[in-house]
N, C-alpha and C. Protein backbone atom coordinates (compact mmCIF):
# COMPACT_ATOMS: atom_id res chain seq x y z
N UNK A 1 0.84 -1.18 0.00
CA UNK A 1 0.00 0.00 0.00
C UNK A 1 0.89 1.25 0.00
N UNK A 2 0.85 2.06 -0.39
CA UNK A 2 1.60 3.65 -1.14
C UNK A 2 0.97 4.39 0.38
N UNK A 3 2.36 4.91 0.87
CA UNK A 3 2.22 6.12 1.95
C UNK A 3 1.32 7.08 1.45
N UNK A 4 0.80 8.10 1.65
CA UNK A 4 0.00 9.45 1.78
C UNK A 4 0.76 10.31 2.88
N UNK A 5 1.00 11.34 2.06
CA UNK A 5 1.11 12.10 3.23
C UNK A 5 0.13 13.73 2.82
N UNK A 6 -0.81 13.50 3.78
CA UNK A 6 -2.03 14.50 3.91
C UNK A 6 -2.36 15.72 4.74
N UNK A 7 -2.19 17.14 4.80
CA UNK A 7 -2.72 18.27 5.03
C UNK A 7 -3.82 17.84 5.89
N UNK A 8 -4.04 18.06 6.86
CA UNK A 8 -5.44 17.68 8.12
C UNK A 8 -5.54 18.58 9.31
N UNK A 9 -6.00 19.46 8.87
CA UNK A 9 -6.03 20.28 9.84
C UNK A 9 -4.97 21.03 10.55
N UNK A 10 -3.92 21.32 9.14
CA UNK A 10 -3.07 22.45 9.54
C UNK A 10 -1.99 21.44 9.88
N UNK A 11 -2.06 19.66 9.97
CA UNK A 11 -0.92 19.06 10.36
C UNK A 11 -0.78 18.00 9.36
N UNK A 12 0.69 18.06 8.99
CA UNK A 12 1.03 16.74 8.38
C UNK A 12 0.21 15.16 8.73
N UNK A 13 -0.14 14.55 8.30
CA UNK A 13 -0.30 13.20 8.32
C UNK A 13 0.11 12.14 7.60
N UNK A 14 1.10 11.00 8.08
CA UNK A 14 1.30 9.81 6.85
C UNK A 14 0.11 8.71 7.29
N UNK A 15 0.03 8.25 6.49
CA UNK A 15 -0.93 7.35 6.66
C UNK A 15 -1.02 6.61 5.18
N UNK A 16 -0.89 4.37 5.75
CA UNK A 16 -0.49 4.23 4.35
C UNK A 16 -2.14 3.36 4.57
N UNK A 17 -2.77 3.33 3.34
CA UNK A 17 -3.85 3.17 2.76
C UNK A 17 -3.92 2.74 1.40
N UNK A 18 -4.93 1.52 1.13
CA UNK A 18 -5.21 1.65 -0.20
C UNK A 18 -5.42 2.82 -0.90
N UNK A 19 -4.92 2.88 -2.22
CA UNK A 19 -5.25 4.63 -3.29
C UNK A 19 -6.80 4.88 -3.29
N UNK A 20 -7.34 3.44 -2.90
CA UNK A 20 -9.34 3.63 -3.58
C UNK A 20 -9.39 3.94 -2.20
N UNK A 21 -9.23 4.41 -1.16
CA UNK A 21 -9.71 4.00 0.31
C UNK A 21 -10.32 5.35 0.30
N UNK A 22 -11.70 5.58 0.90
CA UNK A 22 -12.52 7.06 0.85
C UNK A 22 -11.82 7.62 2.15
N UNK A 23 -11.40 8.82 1.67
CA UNK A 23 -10.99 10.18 2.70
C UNK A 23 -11.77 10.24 3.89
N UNK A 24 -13.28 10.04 4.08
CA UNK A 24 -13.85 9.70 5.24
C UNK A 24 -13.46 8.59 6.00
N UNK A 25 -13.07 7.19 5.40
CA UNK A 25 -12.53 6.26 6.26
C UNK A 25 -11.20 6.24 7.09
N UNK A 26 -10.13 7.18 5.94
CA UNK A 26 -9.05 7.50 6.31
C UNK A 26 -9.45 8.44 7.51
N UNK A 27 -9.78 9.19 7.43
CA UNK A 27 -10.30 10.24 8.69
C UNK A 27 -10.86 9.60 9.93
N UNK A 28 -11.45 8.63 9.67
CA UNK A 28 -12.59 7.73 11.19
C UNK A 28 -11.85 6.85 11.44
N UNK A 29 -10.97 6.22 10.72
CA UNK A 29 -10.45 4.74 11.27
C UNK A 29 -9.25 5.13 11.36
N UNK A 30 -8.56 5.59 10.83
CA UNK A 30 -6.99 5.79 10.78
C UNK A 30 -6.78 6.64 11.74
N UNK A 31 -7.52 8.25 11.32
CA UNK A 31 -6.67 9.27 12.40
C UNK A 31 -7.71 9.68 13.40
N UNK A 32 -8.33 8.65 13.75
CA UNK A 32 -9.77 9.19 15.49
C UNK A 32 -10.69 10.32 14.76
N UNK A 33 -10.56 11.01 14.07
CA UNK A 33 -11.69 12.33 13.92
C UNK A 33 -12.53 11.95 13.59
N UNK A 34 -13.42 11.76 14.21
CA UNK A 34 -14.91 10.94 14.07
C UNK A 34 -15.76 12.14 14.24
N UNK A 35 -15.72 13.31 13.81
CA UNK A 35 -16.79 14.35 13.92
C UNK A 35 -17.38 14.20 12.61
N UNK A 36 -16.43 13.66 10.91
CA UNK A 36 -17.41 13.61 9.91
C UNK A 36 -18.00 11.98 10.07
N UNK A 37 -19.08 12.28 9.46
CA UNK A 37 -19.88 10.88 9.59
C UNK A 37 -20.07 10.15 8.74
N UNK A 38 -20.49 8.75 8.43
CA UNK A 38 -20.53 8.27 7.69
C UNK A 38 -22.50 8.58 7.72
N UNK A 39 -23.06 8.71 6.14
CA UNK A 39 -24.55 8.63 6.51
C UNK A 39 -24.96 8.08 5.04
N UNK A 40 -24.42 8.29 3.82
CA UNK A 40 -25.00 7.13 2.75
C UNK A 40 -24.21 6.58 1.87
N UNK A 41 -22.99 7.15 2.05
CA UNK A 41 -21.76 6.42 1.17
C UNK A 41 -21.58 6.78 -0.43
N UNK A 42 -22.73 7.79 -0.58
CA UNK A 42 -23.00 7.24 -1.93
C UNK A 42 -23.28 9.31 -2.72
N UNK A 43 -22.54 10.10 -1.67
CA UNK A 43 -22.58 11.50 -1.65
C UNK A 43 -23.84 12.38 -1.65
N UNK A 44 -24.46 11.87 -1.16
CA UNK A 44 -25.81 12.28 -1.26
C UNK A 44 -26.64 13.08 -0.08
N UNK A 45 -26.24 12.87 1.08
CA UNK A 45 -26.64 13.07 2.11
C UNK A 45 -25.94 14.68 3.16
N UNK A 46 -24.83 14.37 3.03
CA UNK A 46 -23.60 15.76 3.48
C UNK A 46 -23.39 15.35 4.77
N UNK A 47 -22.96 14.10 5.05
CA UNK A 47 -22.92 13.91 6.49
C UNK A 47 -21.22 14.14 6.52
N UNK A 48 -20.59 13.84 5.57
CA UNK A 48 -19.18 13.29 5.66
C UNK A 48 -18.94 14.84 4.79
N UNK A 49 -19.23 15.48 5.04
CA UNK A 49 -18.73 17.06 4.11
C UNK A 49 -18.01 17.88 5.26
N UNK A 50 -16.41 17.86 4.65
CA UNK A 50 -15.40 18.18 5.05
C UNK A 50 -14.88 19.56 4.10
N UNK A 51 -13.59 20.53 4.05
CA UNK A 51 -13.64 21.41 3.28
C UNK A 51 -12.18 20.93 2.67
N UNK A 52 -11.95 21.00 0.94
CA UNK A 52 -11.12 20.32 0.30
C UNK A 52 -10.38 21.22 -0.29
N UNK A 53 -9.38 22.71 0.15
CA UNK A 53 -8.96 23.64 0.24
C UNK A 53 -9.83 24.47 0.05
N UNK A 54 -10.67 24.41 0.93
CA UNK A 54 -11.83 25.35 0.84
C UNK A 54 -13.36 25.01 0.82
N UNK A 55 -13.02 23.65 -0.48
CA UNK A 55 -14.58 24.13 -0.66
C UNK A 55 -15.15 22.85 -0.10
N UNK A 56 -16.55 22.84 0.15
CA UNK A 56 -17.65 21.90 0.45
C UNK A 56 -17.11 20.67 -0.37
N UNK A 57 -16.85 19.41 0.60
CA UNK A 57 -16.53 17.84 -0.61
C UNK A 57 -16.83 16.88 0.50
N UNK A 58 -17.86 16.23 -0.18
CA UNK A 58 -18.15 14.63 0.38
C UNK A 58 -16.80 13.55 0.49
N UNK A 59 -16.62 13.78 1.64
CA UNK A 59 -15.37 12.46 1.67
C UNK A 59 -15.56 10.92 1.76
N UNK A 60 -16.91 11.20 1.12
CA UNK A 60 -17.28 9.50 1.18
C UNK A 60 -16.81 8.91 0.03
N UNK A 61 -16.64 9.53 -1.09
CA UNK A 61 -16.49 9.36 -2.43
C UNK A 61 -14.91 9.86 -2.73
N UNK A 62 -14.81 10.68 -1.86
CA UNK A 62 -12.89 10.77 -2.21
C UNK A 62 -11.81 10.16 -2.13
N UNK A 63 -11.54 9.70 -3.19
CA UNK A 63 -9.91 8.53 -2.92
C UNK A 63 -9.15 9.33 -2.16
N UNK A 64 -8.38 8.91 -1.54
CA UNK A 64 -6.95 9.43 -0.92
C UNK A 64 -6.04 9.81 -1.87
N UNK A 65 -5.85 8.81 -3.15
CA UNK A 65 -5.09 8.95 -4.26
C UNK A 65 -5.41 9.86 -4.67
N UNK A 66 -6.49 10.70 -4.52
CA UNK A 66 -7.23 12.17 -5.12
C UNK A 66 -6.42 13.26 -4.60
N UNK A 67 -6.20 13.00 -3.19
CA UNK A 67 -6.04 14.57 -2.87
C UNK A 67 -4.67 15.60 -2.56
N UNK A 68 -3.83 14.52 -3.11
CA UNK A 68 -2.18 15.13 -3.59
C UNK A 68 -2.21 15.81 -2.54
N UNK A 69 -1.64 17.52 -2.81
CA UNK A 69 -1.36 18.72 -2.14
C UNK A 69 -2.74 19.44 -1.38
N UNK A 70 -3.52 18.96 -1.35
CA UNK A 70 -4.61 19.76 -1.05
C UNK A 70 -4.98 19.81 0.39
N UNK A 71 -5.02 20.89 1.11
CA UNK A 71 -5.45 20.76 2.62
C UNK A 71 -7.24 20.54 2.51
N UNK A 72 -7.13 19.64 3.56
CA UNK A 72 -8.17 19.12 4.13
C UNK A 72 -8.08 19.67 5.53
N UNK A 73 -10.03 20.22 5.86
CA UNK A 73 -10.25 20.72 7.08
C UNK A 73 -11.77 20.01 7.27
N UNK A 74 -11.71 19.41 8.77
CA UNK A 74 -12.63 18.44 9.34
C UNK A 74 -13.05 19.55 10.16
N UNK A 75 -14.61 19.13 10.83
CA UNK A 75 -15.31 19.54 11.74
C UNK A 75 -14.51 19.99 13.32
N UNK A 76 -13.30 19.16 13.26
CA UNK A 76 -12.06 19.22 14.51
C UNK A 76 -11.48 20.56 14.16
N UNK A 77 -10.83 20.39 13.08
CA UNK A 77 -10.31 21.14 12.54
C UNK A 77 -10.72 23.03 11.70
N UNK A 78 -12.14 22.80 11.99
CA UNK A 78 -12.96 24.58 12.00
C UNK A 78 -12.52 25.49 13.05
N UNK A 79 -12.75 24.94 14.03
CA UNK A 79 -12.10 26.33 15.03
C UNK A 79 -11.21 25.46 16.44
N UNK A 80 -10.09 25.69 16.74
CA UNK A 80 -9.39 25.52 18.01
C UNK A 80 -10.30 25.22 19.00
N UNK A 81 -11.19 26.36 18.92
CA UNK A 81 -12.01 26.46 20.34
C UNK A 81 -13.46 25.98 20.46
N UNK A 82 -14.08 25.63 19.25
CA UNK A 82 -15.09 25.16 18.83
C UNK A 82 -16.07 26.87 18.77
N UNK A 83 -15.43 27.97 18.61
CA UNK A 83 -16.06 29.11 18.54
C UNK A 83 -16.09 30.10 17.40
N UNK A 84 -15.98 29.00 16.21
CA UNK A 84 -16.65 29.40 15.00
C UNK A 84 -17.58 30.05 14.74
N UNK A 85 -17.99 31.15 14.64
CA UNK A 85 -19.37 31.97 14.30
C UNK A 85 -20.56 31.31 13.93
N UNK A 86 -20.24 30.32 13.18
CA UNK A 86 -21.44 29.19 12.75
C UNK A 86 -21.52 28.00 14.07
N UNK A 87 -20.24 27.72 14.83
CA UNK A 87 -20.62 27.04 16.17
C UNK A 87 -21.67 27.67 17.27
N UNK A 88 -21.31 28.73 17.29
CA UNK A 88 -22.02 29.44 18.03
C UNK A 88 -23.45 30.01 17.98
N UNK A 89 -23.71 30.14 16.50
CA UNK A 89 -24.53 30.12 15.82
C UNK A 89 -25.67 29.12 16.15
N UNK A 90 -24.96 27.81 15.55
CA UNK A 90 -25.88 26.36 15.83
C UNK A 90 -26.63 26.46 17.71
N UNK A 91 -25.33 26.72 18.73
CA UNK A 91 -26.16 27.19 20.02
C UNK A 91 -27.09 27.53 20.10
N UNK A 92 -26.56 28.62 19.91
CA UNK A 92 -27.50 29.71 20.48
C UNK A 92 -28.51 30.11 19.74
N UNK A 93 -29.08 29.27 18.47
CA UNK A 93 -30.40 29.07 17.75
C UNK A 93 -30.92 27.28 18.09
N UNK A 94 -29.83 26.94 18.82
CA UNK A 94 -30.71 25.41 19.44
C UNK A 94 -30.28 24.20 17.77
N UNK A 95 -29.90 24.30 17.61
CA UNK A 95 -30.12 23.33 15.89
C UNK A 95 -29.97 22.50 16.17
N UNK A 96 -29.07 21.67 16.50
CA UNK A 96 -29.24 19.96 17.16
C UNK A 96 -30.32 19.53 17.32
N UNK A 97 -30.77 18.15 17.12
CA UNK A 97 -31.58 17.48 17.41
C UNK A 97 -31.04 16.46 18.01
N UNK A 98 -30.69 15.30 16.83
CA UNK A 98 -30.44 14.04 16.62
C UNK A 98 -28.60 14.58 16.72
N UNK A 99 -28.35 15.39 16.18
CA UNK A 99 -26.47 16.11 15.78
C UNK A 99 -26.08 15.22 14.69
N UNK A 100 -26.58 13.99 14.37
CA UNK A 100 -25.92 13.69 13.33
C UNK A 100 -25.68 13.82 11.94
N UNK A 101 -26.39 14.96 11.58
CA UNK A 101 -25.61 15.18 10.49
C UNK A 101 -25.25 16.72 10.85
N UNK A 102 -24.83 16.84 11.95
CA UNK A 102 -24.53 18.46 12.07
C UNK A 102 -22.85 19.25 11.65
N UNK A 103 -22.15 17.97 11.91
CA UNK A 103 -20.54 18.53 11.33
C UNK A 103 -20.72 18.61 10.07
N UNK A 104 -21.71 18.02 9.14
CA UNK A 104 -21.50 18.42 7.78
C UNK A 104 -22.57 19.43 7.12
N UNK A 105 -23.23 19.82 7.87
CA UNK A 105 -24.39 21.26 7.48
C UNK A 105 -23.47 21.84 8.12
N UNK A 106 -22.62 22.39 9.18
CA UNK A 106 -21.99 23.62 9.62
C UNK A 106 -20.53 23.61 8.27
N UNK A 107 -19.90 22.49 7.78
CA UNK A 107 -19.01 22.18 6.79
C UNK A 107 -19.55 23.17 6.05
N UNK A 108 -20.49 22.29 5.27
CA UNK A 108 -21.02 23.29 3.89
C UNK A 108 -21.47 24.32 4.31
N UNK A 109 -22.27 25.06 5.36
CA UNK A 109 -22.47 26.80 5.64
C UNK A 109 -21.20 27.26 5.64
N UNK A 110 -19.64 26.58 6.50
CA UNK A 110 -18.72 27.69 6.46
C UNK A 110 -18.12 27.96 5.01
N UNK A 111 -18.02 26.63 4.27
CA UNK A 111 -17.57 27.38 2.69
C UNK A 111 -18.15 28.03 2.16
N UNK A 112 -19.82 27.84 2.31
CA UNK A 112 -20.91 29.16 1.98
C UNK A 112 -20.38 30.78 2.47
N UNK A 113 -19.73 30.91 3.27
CA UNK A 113 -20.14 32.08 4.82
C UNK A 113 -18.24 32.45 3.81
N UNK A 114 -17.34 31.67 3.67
CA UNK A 114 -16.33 32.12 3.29
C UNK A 114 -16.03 32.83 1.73
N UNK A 115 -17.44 32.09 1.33
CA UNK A 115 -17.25 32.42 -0.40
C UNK A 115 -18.40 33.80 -0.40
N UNK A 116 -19.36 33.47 0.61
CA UNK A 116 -20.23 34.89 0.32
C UNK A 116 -20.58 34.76 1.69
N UNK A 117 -20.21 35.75 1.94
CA UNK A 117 -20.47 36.30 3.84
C UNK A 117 -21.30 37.13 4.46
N UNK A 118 -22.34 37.48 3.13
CA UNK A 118 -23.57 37.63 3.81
C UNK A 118 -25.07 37.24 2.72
N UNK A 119 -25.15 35.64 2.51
CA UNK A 119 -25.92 34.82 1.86
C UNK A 119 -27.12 35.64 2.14
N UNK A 120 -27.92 35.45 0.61
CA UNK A 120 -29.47 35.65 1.19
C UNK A 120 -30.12 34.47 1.53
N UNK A 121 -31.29 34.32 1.51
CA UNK A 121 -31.78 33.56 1.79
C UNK A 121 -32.28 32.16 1.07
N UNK A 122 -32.45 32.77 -0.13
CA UNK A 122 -32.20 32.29 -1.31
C UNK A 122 -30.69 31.14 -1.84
N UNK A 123 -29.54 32.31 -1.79
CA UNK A 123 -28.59 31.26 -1.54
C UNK A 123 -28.56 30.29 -0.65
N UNK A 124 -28.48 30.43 0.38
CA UNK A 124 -28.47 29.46 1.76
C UNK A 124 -29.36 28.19 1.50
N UNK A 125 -30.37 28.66 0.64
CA UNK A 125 -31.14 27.24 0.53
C UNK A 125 -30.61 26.53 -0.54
N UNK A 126 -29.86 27.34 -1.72
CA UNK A 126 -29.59 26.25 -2.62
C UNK A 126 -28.20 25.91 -2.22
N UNK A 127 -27.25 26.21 -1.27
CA UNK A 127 -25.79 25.84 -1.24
C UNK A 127 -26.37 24.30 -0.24
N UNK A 128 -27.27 24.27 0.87
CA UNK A 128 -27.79 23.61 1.81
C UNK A 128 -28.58 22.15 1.38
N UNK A 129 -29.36 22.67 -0.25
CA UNK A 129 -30.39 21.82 -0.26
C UNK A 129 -29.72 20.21 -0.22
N UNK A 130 -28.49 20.07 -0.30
CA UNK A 130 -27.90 19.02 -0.81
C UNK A 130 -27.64 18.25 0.46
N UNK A 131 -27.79 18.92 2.15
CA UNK A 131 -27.65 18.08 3.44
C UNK A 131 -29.04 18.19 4.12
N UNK A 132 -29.08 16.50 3.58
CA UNK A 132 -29.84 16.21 4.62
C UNK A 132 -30.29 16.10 6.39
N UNK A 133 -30.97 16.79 6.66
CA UNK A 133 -31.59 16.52 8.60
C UNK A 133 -32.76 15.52 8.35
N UNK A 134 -32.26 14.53 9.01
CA UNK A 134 -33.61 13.63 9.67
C UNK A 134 -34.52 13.84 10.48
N UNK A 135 -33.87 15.08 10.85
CA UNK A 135 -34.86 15.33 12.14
C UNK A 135 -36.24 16.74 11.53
N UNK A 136 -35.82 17.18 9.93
CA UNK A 136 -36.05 18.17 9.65
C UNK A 136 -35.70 19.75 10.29
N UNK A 137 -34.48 19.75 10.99
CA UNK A 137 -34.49 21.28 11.39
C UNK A 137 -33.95 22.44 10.78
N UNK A 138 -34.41 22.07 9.19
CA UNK A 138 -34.02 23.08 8.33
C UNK A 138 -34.06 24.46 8.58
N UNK A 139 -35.36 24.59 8.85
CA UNK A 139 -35.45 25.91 9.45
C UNK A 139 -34.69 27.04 10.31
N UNK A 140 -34.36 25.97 11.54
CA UNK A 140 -33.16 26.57 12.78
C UNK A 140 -31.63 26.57 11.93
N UNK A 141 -31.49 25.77 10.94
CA UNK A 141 -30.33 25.60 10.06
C UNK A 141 -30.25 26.45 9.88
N UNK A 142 -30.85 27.47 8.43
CA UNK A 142 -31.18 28.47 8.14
C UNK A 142 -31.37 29.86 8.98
N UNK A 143 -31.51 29.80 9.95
CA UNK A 143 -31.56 30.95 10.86
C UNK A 143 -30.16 31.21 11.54
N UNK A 144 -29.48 30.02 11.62
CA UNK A 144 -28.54 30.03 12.30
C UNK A 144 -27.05 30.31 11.15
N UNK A 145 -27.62 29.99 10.37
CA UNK A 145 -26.47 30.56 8.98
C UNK A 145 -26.27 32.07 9.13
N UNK A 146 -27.86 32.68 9.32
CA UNK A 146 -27.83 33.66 8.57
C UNK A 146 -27.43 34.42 9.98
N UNK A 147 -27.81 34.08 11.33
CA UNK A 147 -27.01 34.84 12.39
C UNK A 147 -25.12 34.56 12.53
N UNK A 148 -24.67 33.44 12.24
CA UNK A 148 -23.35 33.74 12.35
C UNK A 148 -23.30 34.59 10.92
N UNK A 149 -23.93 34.99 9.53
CA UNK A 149 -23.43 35.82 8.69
C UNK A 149 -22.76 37.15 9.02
N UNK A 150 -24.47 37.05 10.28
CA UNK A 150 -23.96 38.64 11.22
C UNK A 150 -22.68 39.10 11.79
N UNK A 151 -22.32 37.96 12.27
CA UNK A 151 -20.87 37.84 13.44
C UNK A 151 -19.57 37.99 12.38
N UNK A 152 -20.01 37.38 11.43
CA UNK A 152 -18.16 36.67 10.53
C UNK A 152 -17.78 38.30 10.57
């Protein structure tokens, strides 16, 4: 199996892996960061949406062999302190339910919030429509985007 050596959150990582092995597995089994999730395998859902120098990417579907030079940033890896504008956000508008698919709706809002930092409402629903909540709390999602917009 061919070493990797991978960008993760601002730190080197080797890690040797099959080339087909998905970037989410490498992440949960190899290096502990179990904040992205596994939820359909099949990119559909945004549970496992991590940022892939930047932008919104399902790491369920990403080879390792994919991601050469490119920094990768996990749900660990958003803020030191967990006091991300969009962390704080999710609080203090309550959004949790179930939490499981919550590291990857705050994923895709912060590449939203970094590429346009003060979304309407309009945007927010189409950058979003693509993560699923089981619990339906789209709504508090949405509210809570648009209050950390306030803060960034």
């Amino acid at each position: 199996m061919p070493l990797y050596k991978l960008q993760i959150n601002g730190t080197t990582r080797e890690i040797d892996v099959a080339e087909d092995t998905p970037l989410l597995w490498v992440l949960r089994d190899h290096l502990n960061l179990v904040g992205t999730k596994y939820g359909c395998g099949i990119a559909q859902c945004g549970a496992c949406t991590v940022h892939f120098d930047g932008a919104a990417t399902r790491s369920c579907v990403l080879p390792v062999s994919a991601i050469g030079n490119a920094k990768i940033t996990t749900i660990e890896g958003l803020s030191k302190e967990g006091d991300h504008p969009l962390q704080q956000a999710w609080d203090e508008v309550d959004v949790p339910q179930c939490g499981y698919c919550q590291a990857g709706q705050i994923m895709t809002a912060a590449a939203l919030l970094k590429q346009t930092p003060h979304p309407t409402t309009a945007q927010i629903e189409q950058t979003m429509h693509g993560n699923i909540c089981r619990c339906g709390a789209y709504h508090r999602i949405r509210e809570a985007i648009k209050l950390a917009s306030t803060k960034a």
